[in-house]
Each structure stands twice: as structure tokens, then as C-alpha cells.
Protein backbone atom coordinates (compact mmCIF):
# COMPACT_ATOMS: atom_id res chain seq x y z
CA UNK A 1 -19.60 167.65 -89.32
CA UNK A 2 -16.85 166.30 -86.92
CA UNK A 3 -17.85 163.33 -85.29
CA UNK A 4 -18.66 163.55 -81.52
CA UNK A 5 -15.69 161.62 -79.42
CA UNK A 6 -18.48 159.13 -77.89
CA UNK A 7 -21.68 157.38 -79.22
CA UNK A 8 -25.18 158.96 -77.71
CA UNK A 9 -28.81 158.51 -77.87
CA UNK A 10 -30.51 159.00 -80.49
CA UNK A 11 -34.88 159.38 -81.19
CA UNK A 12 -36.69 157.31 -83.47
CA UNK A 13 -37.79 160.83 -84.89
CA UNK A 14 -34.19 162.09 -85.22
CA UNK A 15 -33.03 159.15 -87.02
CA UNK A 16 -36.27 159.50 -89.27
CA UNK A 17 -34.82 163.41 -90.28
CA UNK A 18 -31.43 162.67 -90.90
CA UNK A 19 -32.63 160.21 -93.37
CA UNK A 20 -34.88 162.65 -94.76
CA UNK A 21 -31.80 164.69 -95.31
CA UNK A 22 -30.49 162.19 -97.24
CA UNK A 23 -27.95 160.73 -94.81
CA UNK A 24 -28.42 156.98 -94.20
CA UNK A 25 -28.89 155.17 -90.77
CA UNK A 26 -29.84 151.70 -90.09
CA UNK A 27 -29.63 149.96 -86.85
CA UNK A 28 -29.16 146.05 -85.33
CA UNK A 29 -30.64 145.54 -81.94
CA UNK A 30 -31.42 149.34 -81.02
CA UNK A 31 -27.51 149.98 -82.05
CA UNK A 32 -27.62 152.44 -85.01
CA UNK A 33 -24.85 152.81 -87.81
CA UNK A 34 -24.20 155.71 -90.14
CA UNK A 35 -23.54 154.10 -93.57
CA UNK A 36 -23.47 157.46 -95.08
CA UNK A 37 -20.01 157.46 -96.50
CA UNK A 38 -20.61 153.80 -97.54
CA UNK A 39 -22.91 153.33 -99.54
CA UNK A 40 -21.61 153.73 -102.85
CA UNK A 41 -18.82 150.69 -102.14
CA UNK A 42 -21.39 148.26 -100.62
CA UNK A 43 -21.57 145.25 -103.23
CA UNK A 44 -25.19 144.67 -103.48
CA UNK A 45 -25.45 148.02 -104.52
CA UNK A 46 -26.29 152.00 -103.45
CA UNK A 47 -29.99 151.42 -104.07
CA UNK A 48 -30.15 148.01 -102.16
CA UNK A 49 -29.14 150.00 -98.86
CA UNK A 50 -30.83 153.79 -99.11
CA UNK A 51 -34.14 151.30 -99.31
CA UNK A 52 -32.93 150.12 -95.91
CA UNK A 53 -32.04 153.75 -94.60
CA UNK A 54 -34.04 154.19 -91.34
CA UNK A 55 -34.89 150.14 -90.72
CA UNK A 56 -33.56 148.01 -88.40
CA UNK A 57 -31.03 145.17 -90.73
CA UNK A 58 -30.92 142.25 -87.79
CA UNK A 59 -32.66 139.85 -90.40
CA UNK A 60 -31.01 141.41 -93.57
CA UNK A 61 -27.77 140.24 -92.30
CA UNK A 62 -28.68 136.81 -92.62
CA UNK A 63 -30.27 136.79 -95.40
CA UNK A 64 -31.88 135.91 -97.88
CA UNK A 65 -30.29 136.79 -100.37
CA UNK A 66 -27.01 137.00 -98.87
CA UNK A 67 -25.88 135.88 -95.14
CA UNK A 68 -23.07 138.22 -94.02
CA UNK A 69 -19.44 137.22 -92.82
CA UNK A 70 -18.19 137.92 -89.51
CA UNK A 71 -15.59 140.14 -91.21
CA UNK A 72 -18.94 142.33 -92.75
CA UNK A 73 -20.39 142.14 -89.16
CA UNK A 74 -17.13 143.61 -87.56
CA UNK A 75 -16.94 145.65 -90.75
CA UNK A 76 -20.73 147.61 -89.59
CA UNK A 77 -19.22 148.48 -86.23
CA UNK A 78 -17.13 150.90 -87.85
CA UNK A 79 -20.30 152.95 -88.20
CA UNK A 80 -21.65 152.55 -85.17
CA UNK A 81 -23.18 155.90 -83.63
CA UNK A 82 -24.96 155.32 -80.79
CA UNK A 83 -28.07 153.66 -79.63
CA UNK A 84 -31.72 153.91 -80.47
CA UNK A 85 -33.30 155.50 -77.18
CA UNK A 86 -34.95 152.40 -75.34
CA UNK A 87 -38.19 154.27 -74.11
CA UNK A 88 -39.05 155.50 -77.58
CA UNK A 89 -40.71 154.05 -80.66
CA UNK A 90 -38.42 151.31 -82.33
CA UNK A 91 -37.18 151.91 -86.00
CA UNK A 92 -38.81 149.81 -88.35
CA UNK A 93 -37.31 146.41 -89.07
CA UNK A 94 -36.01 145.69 -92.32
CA UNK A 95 -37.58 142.19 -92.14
CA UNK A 96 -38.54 139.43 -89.92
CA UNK A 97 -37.02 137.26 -88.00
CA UNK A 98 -33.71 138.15 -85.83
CA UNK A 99 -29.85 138.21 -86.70
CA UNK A 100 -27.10 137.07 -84.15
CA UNK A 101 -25.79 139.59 -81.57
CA UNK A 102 -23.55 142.03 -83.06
CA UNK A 103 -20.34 142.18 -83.05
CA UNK A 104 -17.89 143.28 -80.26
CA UNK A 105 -18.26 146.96 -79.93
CA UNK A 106 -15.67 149.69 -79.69
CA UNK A 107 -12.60 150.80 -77.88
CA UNK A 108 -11.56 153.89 -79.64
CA UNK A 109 -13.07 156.53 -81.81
CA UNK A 110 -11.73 158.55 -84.39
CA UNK A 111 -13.60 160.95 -86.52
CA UNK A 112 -14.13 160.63 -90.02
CA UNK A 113 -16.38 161.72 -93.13
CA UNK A 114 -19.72 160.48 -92.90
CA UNK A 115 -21.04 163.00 -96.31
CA UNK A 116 -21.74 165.64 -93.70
CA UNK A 117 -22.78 163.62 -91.16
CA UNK A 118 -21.49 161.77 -88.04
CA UNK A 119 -19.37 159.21 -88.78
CA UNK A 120 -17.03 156.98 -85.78
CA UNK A 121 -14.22 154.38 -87.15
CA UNK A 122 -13.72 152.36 -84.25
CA UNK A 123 -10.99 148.97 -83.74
CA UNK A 124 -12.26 146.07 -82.50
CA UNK A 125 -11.13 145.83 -79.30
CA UNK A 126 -9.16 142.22 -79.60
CA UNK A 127 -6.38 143.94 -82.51
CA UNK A 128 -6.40 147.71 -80.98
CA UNK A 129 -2.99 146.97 -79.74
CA UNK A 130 -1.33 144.95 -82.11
CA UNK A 131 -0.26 147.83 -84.29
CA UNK A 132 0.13 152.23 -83.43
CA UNK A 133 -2.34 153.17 -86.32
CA UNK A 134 -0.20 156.72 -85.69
CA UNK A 135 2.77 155.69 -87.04
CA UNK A 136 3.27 154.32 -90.54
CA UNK A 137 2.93 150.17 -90.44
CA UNK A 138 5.24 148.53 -92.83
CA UNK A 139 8.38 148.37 -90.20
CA UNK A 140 5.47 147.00 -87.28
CA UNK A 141 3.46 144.13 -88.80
CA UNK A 142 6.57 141.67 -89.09
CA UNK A 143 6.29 141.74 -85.34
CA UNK A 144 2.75 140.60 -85.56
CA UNK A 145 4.20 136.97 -86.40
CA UNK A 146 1.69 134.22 -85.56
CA UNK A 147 -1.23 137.16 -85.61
CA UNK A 148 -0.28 138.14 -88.91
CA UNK A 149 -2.41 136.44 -90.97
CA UNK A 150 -5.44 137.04 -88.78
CA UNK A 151 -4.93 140.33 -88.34
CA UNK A 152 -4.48 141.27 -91.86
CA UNK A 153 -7.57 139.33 -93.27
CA UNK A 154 -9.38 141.59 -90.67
CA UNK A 155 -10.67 144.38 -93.04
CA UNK A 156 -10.65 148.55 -92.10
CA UNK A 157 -12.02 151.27 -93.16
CA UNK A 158 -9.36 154.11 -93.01
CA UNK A 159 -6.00 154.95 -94.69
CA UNK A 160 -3.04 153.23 -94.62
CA UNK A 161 0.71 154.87 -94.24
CA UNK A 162 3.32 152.56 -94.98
CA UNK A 163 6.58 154.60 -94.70
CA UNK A 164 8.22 157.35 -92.23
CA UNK A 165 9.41 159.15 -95.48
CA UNK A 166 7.15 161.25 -97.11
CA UNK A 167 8.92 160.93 -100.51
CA UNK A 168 8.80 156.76 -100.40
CA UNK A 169 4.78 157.13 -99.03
CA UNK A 170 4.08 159.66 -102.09
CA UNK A 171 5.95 157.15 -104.49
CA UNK A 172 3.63 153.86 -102.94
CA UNK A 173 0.36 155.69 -103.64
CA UNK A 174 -1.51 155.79 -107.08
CA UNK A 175 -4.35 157.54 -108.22
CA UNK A 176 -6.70 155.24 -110.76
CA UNK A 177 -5.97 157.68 -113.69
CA UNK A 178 -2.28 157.59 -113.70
CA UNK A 179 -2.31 154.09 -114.62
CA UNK A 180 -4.26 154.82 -117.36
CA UNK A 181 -2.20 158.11 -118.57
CA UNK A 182 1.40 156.03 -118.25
CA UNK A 183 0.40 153.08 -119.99
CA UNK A 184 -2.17 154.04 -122.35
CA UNK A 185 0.12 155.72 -124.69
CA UNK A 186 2.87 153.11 -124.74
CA UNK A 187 -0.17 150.62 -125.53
CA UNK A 188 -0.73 152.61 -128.31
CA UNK A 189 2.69 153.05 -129.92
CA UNK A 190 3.49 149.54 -129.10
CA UNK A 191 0.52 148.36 -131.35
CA UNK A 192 1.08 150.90 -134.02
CA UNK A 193 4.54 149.73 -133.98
CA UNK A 194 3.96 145.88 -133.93
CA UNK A 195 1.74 146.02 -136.95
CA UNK A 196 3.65 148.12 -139.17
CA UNK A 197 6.94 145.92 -138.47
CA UNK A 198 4.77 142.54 -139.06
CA UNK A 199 3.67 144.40 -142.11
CA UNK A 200 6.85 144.76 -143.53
CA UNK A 201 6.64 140.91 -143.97
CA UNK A 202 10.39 139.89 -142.79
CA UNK A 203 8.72 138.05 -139.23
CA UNK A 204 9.10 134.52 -139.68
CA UNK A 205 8.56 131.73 -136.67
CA UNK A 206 10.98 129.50 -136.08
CA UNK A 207 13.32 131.01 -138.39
CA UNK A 208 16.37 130.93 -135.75
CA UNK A 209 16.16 127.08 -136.15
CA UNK A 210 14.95 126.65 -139.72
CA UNK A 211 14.30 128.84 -143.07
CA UNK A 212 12.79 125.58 -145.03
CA UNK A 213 10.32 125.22 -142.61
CA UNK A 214 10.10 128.70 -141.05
CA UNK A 215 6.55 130.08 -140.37
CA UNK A 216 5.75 133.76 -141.94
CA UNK A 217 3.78 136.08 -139.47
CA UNK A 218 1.46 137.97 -141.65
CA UNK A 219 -0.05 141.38 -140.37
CA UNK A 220 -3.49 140.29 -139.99
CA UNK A 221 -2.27 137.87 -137.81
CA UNK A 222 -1.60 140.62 -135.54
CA UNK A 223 -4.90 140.76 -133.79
CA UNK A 224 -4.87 137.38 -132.50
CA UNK A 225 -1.83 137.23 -131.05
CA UNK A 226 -2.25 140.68 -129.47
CA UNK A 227 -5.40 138.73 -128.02
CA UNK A 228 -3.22 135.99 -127.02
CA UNK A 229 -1.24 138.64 -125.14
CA UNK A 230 -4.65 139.48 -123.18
CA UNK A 231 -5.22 135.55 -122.43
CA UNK A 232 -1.26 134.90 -121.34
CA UNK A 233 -1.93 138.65 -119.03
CA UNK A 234 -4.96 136.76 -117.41
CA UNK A 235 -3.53 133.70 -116.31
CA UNK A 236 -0.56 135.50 -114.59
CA UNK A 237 -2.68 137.90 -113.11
CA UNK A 238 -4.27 134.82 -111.68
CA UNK A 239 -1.17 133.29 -110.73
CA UNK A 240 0.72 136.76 -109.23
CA UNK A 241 -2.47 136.94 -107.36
CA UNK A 242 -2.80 133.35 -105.68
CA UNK A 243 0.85 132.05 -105.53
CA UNK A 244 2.60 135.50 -104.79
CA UNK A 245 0.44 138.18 -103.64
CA UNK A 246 -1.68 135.18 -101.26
CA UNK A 247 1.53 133.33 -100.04
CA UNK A 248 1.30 132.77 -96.73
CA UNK A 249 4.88 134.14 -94.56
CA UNK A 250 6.31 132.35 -92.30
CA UNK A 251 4.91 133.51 -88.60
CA UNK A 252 9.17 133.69 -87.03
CA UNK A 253 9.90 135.55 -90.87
CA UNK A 254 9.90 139.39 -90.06
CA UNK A 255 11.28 140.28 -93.64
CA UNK A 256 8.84 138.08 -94.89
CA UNK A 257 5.81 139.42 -93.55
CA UNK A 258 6.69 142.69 -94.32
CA UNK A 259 7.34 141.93 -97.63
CA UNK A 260 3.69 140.47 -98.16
CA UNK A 261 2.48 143.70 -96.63
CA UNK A 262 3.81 145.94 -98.71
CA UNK A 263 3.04 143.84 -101.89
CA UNK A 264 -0.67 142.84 -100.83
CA UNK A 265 -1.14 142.56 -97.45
CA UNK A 266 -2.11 146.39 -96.69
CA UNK A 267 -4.65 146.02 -99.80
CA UNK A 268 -6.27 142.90 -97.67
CA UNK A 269 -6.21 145.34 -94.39
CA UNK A 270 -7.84 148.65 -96.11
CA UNK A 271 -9.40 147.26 -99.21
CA UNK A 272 -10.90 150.83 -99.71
CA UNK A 273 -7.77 152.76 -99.90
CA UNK A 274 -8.33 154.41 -102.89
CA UNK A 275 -4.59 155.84 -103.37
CA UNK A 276 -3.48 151.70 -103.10
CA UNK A 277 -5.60 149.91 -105.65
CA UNK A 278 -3.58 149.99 -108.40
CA UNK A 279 0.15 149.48 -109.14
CA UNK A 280 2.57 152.43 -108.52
CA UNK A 281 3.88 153.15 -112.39
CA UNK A 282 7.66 152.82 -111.13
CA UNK A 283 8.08 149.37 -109.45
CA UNK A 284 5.08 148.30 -111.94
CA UNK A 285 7.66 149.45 -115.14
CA UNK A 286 10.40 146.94 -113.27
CA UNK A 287 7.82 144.26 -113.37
CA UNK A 288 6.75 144.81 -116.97
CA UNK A 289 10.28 145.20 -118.08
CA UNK A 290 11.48 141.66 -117.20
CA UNK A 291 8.21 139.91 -118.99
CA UNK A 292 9.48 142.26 -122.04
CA UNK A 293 12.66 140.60 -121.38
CA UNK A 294 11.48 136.84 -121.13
CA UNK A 295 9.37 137.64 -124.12
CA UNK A 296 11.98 138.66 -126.11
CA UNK A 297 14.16 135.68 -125.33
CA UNK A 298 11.23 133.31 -126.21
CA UNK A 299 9.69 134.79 -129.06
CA UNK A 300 11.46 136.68 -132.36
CA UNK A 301 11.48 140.20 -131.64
CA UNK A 302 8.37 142.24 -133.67
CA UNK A 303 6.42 138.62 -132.44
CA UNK A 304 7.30 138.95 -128.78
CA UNK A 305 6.41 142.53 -128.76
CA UNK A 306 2.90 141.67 -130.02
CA UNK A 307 2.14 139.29 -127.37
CA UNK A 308 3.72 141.61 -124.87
CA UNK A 309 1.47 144.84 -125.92
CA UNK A 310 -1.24 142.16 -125.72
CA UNK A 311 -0.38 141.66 -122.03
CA UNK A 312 0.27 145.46 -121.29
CA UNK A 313 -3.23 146.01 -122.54
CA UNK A 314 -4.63 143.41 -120.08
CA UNK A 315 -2.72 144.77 -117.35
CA UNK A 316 -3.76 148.35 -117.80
CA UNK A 317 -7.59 146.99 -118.68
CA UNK A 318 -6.99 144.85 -114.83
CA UNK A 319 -5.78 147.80 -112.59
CA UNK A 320 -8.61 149.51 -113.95
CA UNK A 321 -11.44 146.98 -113.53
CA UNK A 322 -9.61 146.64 -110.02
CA UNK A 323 -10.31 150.01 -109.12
CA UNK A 324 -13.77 150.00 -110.30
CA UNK A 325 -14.92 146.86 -108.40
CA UNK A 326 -13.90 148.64 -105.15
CA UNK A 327 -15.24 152.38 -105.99
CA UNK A 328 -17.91 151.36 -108.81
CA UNK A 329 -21.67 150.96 -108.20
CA UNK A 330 -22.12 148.92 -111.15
CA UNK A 331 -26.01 148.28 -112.20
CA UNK A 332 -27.52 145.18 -111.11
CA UNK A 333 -27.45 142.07 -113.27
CA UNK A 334 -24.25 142.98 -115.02
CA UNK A 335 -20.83 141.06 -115.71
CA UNK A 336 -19.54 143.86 -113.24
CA UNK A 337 -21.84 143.65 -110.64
CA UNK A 338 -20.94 139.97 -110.46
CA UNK A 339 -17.58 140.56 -110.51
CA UNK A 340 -18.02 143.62 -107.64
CA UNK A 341 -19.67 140.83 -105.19
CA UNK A 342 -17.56 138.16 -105.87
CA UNK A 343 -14.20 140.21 -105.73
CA UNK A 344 -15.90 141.41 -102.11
CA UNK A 345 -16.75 138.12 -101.09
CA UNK A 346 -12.61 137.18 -101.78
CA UNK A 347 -12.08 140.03 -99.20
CA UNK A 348 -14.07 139.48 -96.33
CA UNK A 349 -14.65 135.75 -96.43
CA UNK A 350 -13.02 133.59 -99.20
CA UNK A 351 -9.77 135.01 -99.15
CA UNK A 352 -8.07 131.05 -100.14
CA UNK A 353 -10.42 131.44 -103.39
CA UNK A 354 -11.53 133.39 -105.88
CA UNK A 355 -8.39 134.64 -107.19
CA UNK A 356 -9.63 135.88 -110.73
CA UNK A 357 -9.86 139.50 -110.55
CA UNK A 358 -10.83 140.35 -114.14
CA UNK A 359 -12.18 137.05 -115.39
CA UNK A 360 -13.41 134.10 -112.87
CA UNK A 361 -11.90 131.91 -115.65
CA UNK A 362 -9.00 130.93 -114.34
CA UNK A 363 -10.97 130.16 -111.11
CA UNK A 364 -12.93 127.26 -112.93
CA UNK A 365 -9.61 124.96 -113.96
CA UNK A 366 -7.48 125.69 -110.88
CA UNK A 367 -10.37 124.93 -108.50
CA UNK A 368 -10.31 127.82 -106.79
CA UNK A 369 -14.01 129.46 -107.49
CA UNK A 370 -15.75 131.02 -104.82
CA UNK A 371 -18.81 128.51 -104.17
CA UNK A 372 -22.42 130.02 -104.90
CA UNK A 373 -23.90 130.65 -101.43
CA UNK A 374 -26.63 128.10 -100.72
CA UNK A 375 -29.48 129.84 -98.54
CA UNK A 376 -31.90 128.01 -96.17
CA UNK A 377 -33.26 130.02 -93.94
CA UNK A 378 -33.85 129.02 -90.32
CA UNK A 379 -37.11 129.08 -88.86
């Protein structure tokens, strides 16, 4: 159903049937949220919030187990549907004790999906002017200058169009799959290839500056340094991630800012775009082509290739694990679910650290790991 242009009243009772009907309403202070169409992407889990459906979450935001950023805070009033009528019966609390007053509330509505039920996306009021959501953003955010980085590390829930051109907007958004169904394949030739050429026993290290002491590359060396591949893939997804993709632009750079935009920036605005979570296949092939290159320059041919098939694989395995930790609903107590919160957590509140998208590993040396959240609850 189309949401209704302003927030109403709503009954204790009524709230109590639509979550009957499966839909899933919570509220903070008598203001009530539809997390319908949310609950799948929320990090702690599906289950952790349709056992909160119908409760009142003022204490759950503070935790324990988890206290809440202001960016998940301003994140909830996207939701927001309306109040809980005063002179009726309060929902049930989720837990004791009280949360700080919400967040700033709304200036506009827009309808969205809400799963069949209502569902409002609303601004918060400070940024509702700083870009025309109507037109398509990459040409307006260099404007933003000082605001930029504020702005941009404010999450949203809705889509993001980047170009006036329909053909360039079609060519900047990915499905998950087609990452998998471009790159799969050459994975697979590449490491069919690799083998059968190491195989053929004529790859020798350091043969371009000795044959005395020369080094043969046997084919059952093969697996290794296809895993070395993985290992070299990590640390420059690591690196793209912190020193390119997390580079702060200049505030008086226009070019610059739009240039982090387009490579990251829009991912930290709408980090539940699904058509923008993983690497168009064209400018991703320029990319891959000039680590092919420096690989090749490095390394003798058939022993380059190996490492570099080692690296596609990571990259593929990456976009894909990317993609899931947004969209998944991994179990509880898994590597992934780990991963999930702590990719989340680099989102909305530690976006300096945790850089490791994959792996943390890289997070450990570099000092750059999310710190585990220490709870003490107030009385």
C-alpha cells in the first residue's frame, strides 16, 4: 500500500494487528516506526527485531548489547509513521529503563515499500536542502564543499541516480550476479591455463637474470601461489579501501569531491543500494587490466598470471561477500555475522576504521580495527 503523505494516530490495538499480519512496528517515546522493509538488512539479525515487533525500543537503543549511533538513531526516523495515540494503552516496552530523545523528526515524505505496508522515507531536516534528491547527484555534491564530508557519512535509505544520461546511469549500476557471471569464467580458464603452462615445466624464477641459479616453478606449486594471489588481493582491497576509496577531498576541490562520490562516496550515502554494491564489470576490467599489467612486468609471464588469477579470485570472492554483508541475514555466531556488524558499524559510526571488508586482518597490523564496544549501563 502507498504510504499516506503525513504521519497519523495510530491504537495500541491497531499496531497489535498489523503485527499480527506479520508487518513489524516498534515505537520510541509513543513515536512508532514501520521496520517492515528492514528487517532483513538490520545487523543483529531478522529474528533479533520481529521479537521486538509491537514493543516500545527506547532502552534497546542503548543497550545492552549494543548502544546505537546517532547515524542508526537518524537512520529509524526514516520509518517513522505516526504516533501512538496518547489516551490509549501504551505498547509494551522492550525493556527498562529510557533511551535519549529521538532524533529530529521529518520535513518531507516520500512513499516507499514497506512489504505491503506503510512505509515514509523522510530527510532530516538540517541536509533537506543541500542536494535536489530529483535530479541525479554526481554534478551537485562538489558544491557541498565544507558539508561534504558530513553530509555523505549521513546514511539513507533510498536510491541513488548519479547521471542525467540514462545510458551512463544503466552502465554505473550492477546487479550481484553479474559479477559473478563475468568473472567466474575467466577465473576458471585462467587457472586451467596457469597450471597446464607451469606443467609444461619451462617456468623458471629469476631466469631473466640467471640460468645457474634460476628457480624452476613446478605445477604443484601452483596452489600456493594462486593463494598468494588471494593474500596480495586482500591487502589491496584494504588499501583501495582506506587510502583511495576513504580519502578525504579537499572542501574548495569540486572535481575532487565528485570524484570520491562517484568512486565511494554514494556507497557511504545509500549503503543499501542494491544496484551499487559491487563494481560495474567495465571500469572494474580497466582496473584489473593494469594489475595484469604490473604483474606481468614483475613476475615471468605463466608466474604472474598465477598470482594474478589468485587476485581475480579474491576480488570476485570480495564483491560478493560485499553484497552479502549488506543484503544477507547471516545466522548468529558466524564468521559472517561478525563480519555483517562490523562492516555496519564502519558505516554508521567508525567510518576512519575498520577498513577490512573480507578479512579484519589487515585491520590488526595497520591499526585500524574497529574497537569492541565496552557496555556499562547507566543506572
Amino acid at each position: 500500500a502507498m504510504a499516506t503523505a503525513e504521519p497519523r494516530s495510530f491504537s495500541a490495538a491497531e499496531v497489535r494487528a498489523r503485527c499480527a499480519q506479520g508487518a513489524c512496528l516498534v515505537s520510541c517515546h509513543r513515536r512508532l516506526y514501520d521496520l517492515s522493509g528492514f528487517v532483513r538488512l538490520h545487523p543483529g539479525g531478522e529474528q533479533l527485531l520481529r521479537r521486538r515487533a509491537g514493543t516500545d525500543v527506547s532502552a534497546a537503543l542503548d543497550g545492552p548489547p549494543h548502544r546505537h549511533s546517532a547515524n542508526a538513531r537518524r537512520w529509524l526516523e526514516q520509518y517513522y509513521v505516526g504516533e501512538i495515540e496518547p489516551s490509549d494503552e501504551q505498547v509494551r516496552p522492550g525493556g527498562a529503563g529510557d533511551a535519549t530523545e529521538p532524533g529530529p523528526g521529518w520535513a518531507r515524505a516520500v512513499a516507499g515499500p514497506g512489504d505491503g505496508m506503510d512505509s515514509l522515507y523522510r530527510m532530516p531536516p538540517r541536509f533537506r536542502d543541500l542536494v535536489d534528491w530529483q535530479k541525479p547527484l554526481l554534478w551537485q555534491v562538489g558544491y557541498l564543499g565544507e558539508k561534504y564530508d558530513e553530509w555523505v557519512h549521513q546514511p539513507v535509505d533510498r536510491p541513488i541516480r548519479l547521471f542525467h544520461s540514462d545510458v551512463l546511469e544503466f552502465l554505473s549500476k550492477t546487479a550481484w550476479y553479474v559479477v559473478f557471471m563475468v568473472w567466474t569464467p575467466v577465473v576458471l580458464y585462467l587457472t586451467w591455463f596457469s597450471y597446464t603452462s607451469l606443467a609444461q615445466g619451462n617456468t623458471r624464477l629469476f631466469s631473466s637474470f640467471t640460468t645457474e641459479y634460476s628457480i624452476p616453478v613446478h605445477k604443484y606449486y601452483f596452489p600456493f601461489i594462486f593463494l598468494l594471489g588471494m593474500i596480495l588481493w586482500s591487502l589491496l582491497e584494504y588499501l583501495i579501501h582506506r587510502f583511495v576509496f576513504h580519502m578525504k577531498p579537499p572542501a574548495s576541490n569540486y572535481y575532487l569531491i565528485t570524484l570520491h562520490f562517484l568512486l565511494h562516496g554514494q556507497h557511504h550515502k545509500s549503503p543499501f543500494d542494491s544496484s551499487r554494491l559491487v563494481f560495474p564489470p567495465v571500469p572494474a576490467s580497466l582496473v584489473i587490466g593494469f594489475f595484469y599489467g604490473v604483474l606481468r612486468v614483475l613476475l615471468p609471464e605463466v608466474l604472474g598470471l598465477s598470482v594474478f588469477v589468485g587476485g581475480l579470485c579474491g576480488y570476485v570472492i570480495y564483491d560478493m561477500m560485499h553484497y552479502y554483508l549488506h543484503y544477507g541475514s547471516p545466522k548468529k555466531g558466524t564468521y559472517l555475522y561478525g563480519l555483517k556488524a562490523y562492516h555496519v558499524k564502519h558505516h554508521f559510526e567508525h567510518q576512519k576504521s575498520g577498513f577490512g571488508i573480507s578479512t579484519r586482518f589487515w585491520d590488526y597490523p595497520f591499526r585500524t580495527l574497529i574497537p569492541e564496544e565496552t557496555f556499562k549501563k547507566e543506572d
